[in-house]
PDB file of N, CA and C in Angstrom:
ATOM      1  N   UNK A   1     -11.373   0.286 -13.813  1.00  0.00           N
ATOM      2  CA  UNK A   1     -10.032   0.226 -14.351  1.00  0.00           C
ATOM      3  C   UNK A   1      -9.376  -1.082 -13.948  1.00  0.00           C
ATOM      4  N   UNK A   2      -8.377  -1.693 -14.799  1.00  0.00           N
ATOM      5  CA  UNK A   2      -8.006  -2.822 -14.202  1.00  0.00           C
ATOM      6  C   UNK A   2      -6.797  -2.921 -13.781  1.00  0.00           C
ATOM      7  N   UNK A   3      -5.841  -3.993 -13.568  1.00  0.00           N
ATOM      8  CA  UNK A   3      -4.588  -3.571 -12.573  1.00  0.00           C
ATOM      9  C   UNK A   3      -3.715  -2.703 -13.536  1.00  0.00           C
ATOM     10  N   UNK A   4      -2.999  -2.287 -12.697  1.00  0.00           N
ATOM     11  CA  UNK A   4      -1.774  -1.351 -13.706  1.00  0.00           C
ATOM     12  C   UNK A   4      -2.448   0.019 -14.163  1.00  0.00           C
ATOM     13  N   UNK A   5      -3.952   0.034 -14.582  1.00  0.00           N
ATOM     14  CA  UNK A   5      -4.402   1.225 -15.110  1.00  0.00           C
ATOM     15  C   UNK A   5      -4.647   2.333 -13.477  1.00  0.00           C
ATOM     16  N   UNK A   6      -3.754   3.266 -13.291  1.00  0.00           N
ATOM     17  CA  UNK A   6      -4.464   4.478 -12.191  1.00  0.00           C
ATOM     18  C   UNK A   6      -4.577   5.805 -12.754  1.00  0.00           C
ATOM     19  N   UNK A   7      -5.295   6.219 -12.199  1.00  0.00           N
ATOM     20  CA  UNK A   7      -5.835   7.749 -12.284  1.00  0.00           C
ATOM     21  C   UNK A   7      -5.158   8.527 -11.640  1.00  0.00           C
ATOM     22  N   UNK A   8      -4.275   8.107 -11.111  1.00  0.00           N
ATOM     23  CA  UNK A   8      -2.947   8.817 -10.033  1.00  0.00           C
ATOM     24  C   UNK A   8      -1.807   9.580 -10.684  1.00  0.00           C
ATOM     25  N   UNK A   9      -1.963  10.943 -10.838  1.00  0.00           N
ATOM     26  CA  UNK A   9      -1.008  11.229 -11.368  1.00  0.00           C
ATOM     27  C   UNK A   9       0.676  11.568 -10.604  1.00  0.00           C
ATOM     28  N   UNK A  10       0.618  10.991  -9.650  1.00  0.00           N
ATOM     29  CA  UNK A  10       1.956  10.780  -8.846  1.00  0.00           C
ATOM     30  C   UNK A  10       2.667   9.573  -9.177  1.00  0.00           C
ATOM     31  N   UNK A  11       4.137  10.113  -9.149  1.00  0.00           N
ATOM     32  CA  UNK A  11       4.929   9.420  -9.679  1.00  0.00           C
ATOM     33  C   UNK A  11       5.725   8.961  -8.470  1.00  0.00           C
ATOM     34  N   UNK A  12       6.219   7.549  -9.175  1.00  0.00           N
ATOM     35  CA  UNK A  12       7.084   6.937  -7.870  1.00  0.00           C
ATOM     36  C   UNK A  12       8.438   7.609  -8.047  1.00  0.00           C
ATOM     37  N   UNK A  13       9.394   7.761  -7.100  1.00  0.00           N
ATOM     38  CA  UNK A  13      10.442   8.364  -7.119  1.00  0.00           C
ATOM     39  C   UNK A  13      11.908   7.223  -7.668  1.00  0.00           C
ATOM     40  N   UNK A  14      11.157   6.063  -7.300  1.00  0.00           N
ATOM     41  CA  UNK A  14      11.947   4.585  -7.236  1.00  0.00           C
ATOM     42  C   UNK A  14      11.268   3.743  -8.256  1.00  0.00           C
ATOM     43  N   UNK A  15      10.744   3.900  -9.450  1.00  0.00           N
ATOM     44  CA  UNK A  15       9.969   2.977 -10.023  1.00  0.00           C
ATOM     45  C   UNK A  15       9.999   1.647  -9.627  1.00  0.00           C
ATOM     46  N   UNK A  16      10.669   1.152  -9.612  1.00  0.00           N
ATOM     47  CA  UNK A  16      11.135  -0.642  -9.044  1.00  0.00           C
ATOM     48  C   UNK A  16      10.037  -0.929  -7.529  1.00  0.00           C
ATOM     49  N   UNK A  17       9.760   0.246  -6.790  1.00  0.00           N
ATOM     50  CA  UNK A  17       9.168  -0.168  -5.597  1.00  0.00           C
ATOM     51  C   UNK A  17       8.090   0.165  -5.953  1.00  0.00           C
ATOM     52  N   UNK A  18       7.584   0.018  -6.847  1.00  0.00           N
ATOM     53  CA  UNK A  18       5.941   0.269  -7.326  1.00  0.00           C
ATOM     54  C   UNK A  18       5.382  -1.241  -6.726  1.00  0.00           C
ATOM     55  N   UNK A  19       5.818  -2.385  -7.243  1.00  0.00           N
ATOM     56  CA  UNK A  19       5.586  -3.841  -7.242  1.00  0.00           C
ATOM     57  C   UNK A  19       5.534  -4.208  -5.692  1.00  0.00           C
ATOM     58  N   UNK A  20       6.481  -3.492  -4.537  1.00  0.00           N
ATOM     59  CA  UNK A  20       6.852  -3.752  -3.341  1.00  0.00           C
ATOM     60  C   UNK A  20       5.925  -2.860  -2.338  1.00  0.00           C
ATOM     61  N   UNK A  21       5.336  -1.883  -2.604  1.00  0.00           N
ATOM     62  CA  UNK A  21       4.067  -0.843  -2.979  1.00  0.00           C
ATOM     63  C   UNK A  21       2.720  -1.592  -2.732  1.00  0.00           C
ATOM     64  N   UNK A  22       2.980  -2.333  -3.651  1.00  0.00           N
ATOM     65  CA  UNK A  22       1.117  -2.800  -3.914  1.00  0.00           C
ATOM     66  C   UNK A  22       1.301  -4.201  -3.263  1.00  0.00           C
ATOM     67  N   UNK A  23       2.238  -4.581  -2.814  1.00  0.00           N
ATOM     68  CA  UNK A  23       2.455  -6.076  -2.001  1.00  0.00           C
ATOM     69  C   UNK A  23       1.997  -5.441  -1.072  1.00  0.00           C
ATOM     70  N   UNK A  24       2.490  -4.316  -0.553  1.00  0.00           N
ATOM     71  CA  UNK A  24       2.024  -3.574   0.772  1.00  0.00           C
ATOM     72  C   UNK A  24       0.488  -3.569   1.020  1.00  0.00           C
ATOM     73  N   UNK A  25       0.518  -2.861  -0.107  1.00  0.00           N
ATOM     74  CA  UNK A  25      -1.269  -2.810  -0.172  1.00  0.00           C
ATOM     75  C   UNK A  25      -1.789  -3.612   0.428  1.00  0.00           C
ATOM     76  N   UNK A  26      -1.608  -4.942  -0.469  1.00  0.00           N
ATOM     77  CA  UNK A  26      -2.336  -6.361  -0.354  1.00  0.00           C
ATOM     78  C   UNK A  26      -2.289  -6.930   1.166  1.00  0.00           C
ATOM     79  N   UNK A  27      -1.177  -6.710   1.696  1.00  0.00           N
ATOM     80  CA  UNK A  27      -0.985  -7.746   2.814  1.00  0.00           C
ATOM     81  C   UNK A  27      -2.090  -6.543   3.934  1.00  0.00           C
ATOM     82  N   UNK A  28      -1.639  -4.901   3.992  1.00  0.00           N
ATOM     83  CA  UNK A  28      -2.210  -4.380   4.672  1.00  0.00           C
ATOM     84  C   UNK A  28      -4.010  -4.922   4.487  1.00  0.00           C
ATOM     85  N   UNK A  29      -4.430  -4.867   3.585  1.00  0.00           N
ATOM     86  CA  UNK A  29      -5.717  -4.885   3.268  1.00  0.00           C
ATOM     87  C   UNK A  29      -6.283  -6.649   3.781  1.00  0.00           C
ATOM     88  N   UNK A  30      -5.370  -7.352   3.548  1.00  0.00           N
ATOM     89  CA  UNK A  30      -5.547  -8.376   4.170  1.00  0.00           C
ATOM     90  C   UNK A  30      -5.680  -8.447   5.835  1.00  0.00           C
ATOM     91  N   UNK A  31      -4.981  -7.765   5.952  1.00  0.00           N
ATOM     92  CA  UNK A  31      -4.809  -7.698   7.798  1.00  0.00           C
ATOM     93  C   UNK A  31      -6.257  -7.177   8.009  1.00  0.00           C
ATOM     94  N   UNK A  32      -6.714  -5.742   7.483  1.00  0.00           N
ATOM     95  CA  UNK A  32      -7.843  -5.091   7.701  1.00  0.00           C
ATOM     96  C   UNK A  32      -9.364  -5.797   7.321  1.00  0.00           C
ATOM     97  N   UNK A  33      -8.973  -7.149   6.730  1.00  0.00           N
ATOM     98  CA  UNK A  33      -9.897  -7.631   6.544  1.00  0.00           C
ATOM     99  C   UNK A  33     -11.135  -7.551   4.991  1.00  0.00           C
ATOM    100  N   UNK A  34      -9.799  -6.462   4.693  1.00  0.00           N
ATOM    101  CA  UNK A  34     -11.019  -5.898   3.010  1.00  0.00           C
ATOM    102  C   UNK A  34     -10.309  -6.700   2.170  1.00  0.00           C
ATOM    103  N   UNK A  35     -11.086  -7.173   1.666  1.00  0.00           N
ATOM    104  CA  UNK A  35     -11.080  -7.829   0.137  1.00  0.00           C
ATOM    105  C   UNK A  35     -10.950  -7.168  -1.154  1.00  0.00           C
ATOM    106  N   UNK A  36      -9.912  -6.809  -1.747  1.00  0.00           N
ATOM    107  CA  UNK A  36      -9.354  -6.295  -3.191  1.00  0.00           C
ATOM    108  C   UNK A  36     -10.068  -7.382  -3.948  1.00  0.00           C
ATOM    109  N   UNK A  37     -10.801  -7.212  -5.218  1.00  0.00           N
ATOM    110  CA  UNK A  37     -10.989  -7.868  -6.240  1.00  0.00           C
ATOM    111  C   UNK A  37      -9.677  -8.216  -6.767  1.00  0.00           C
ATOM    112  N   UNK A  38     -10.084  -9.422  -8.084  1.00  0.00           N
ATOM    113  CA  UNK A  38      -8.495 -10.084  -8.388  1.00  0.00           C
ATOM    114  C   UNK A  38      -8.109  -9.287  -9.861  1.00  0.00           C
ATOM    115  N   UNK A  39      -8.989  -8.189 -10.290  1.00  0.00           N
ATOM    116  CA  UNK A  39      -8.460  -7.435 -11.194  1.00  0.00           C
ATOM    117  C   UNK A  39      -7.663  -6.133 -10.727  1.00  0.00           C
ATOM    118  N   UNK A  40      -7.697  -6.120  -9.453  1.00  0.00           N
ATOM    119  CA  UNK A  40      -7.130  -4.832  -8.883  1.00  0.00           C
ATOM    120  C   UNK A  40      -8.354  -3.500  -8.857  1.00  0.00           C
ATOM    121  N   UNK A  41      -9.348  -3.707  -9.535  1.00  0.00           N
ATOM    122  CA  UNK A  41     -10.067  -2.137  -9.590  1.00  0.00           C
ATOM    123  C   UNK A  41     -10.817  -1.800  -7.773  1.00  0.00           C
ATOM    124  N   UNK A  42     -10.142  -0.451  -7.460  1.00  0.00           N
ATOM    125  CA  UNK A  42     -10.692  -0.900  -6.440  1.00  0.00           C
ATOM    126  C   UNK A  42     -12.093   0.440  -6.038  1.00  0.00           C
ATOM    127  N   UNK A  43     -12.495   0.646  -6.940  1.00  0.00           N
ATOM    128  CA  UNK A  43     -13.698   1.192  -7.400  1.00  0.00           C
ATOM    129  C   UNK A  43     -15.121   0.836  -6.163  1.00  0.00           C
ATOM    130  N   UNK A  44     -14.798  -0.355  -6.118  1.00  0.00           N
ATOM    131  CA  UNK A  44     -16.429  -0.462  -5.261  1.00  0.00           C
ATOM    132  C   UNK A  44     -15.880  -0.359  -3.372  1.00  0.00           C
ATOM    133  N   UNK A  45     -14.375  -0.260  -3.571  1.00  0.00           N
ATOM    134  CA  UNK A  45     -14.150  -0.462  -1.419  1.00  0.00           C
ATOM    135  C   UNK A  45     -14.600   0.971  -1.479  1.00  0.00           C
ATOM    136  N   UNK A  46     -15.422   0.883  -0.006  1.00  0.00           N
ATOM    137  CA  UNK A  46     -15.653   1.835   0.701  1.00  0.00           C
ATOM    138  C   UNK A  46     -14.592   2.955   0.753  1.00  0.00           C
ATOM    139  N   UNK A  47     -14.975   4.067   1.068  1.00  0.00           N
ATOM    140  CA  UNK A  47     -13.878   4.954   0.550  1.00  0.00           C
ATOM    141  C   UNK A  47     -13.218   5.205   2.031  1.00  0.00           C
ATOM    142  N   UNK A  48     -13.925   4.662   3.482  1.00  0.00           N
ATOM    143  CA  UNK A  48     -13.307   4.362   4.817  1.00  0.00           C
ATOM    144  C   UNK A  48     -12.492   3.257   4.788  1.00  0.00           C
ATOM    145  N   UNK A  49     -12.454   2.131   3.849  1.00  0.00           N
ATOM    146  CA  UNK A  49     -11.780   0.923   3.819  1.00  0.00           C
ATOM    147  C   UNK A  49     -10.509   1.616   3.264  1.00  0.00           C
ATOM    148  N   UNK A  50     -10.796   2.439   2.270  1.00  0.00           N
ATOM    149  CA  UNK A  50      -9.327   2.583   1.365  1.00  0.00           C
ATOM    150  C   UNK A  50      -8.593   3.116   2.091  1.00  0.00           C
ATOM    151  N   UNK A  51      -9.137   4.480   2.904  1.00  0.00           N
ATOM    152  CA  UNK A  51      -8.704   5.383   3.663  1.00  0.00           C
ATOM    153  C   UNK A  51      -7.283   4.739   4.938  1.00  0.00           C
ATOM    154  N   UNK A  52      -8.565   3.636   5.456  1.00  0.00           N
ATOM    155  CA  UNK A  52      -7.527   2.648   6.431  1.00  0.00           C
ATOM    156  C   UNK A  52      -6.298   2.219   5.880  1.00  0.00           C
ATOM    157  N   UNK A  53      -6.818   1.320   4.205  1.00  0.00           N
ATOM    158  CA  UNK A  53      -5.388   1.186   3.742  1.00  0.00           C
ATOM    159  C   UNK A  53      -4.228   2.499   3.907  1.00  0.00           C
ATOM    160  N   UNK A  54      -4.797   3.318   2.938  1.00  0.00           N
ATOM    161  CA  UNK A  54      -3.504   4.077   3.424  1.00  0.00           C
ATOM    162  C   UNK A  54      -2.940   4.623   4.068  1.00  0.00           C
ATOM    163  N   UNK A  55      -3.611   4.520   5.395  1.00  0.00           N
ATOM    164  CA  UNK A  55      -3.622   5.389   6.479  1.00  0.00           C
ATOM    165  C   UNK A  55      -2.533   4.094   6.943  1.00  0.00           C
ATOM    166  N   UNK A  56      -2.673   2.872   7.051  1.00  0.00           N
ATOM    167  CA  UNK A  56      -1.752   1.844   7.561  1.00  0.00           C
ATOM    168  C   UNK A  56      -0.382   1.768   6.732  1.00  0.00           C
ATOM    169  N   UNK A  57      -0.574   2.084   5.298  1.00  0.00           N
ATOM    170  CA  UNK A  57       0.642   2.075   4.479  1.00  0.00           C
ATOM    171  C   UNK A  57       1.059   2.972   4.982  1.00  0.00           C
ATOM    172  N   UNK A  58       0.768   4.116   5.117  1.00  0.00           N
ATOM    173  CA  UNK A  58       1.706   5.493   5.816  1.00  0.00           C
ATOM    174  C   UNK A  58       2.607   4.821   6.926  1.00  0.00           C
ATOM    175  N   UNK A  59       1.775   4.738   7.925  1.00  0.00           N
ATOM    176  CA  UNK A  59       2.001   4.128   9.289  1.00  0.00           C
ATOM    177  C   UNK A  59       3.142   3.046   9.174  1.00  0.00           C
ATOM    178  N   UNK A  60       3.353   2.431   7.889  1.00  0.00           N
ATOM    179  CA  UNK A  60       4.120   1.239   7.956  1.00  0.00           C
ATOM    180  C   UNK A  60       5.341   1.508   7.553  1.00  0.00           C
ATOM    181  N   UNK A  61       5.017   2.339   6.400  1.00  0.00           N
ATOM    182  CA  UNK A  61       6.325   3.247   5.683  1.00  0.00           C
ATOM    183  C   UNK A  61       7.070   4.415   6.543  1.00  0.00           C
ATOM    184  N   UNK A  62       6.724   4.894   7.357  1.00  0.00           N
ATOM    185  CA  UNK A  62       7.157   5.459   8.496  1.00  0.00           C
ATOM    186  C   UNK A  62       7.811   4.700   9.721  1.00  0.00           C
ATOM    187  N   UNK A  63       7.342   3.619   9.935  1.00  0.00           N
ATOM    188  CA  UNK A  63       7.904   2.974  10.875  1.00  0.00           C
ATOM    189  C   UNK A  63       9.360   2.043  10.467  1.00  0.00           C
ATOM    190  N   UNK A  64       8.851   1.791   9.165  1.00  0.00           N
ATOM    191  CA  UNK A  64      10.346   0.692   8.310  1.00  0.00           C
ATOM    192  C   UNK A  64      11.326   1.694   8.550  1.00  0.00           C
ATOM    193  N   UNK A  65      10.857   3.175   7.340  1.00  0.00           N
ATOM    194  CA  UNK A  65      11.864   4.405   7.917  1.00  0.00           C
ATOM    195  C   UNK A  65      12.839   4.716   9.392  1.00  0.00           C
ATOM    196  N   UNK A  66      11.945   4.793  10.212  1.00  0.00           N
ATOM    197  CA  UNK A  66      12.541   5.538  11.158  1.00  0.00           C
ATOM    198  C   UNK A  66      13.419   3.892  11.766  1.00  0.00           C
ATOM    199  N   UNK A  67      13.207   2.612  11.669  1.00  0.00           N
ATOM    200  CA  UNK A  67      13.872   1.812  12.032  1.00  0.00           C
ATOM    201  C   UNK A  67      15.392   1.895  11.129  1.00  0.00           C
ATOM    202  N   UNK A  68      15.159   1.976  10.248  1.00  0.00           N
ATOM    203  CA  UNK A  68      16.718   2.256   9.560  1.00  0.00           C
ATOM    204  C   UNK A  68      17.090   3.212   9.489  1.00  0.00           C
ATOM    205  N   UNK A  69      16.625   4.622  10.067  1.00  0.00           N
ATOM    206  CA  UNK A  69      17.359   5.267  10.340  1.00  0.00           C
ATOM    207  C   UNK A  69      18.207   5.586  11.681  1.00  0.00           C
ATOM    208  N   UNK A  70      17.801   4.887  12.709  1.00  0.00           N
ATOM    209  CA  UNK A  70      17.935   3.719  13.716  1.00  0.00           C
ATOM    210  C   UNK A  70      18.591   2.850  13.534  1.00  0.00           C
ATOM    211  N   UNK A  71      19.046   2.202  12.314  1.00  0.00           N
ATOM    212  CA  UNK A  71      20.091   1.042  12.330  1.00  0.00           C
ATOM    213  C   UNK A  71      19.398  -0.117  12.455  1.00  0.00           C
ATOM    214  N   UNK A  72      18.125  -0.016  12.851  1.00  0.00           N
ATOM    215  CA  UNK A  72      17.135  -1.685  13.569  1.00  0.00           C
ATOM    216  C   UNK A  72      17.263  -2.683  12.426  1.00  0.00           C
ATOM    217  N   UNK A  73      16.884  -3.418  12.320  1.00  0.00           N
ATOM    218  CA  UNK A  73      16.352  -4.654  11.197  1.00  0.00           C
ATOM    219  C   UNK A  73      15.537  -4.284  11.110  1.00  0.00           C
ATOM    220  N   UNK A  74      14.680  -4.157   9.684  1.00  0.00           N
ATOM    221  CA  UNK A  74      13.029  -4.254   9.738  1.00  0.00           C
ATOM    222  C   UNK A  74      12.362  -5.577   9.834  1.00  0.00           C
ATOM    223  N   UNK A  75      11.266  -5.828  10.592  1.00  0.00           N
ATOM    224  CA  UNK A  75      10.622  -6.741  10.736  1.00  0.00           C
ATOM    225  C   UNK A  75       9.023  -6.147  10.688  1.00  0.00           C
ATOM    226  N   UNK A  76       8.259  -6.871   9.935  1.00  0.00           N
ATOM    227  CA  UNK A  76       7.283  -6.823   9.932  1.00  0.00           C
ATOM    228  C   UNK A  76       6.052  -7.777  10.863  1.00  0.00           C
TER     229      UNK A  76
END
């Protein structure tokens, strides 16, 4: 499938943070060291690579959270 096309039938609650979403992705996956193809399909990562991704997007989206609900600045 190529970018934009998912098999995901979950919906964003915020459409607009779809774009701010998959930046996430990218930078997480960068940190972890996996390489996304430049069509987006991500069909051939290991299904432990993906896992990490989202296991770190959770982790990240939880932490931005609980900082503003905290009042903090987010910093990444």
């Amino acid at each position: 499938m190529a970018a934009g096309q998912e098999r995901s039938s979950n919906q964003l609650v915020v459409p607009q943070a779809g774009q701010a979403l998959d930046q996430l992705k990218f930078e997480i996956a960068n940190e972890l060291g996996v390489q996304i193809p430049q069509d987006g399909y991500m069909g051939f990562i290991a299904s432990r690579d993906n896992g990490a991704i989202g296991g770190n997007i959770t982790r990240r989206l939880v932490q931005i959270a609980e900082q503003q609900l905290a009042g903090q600045t987010v910093t990444r």
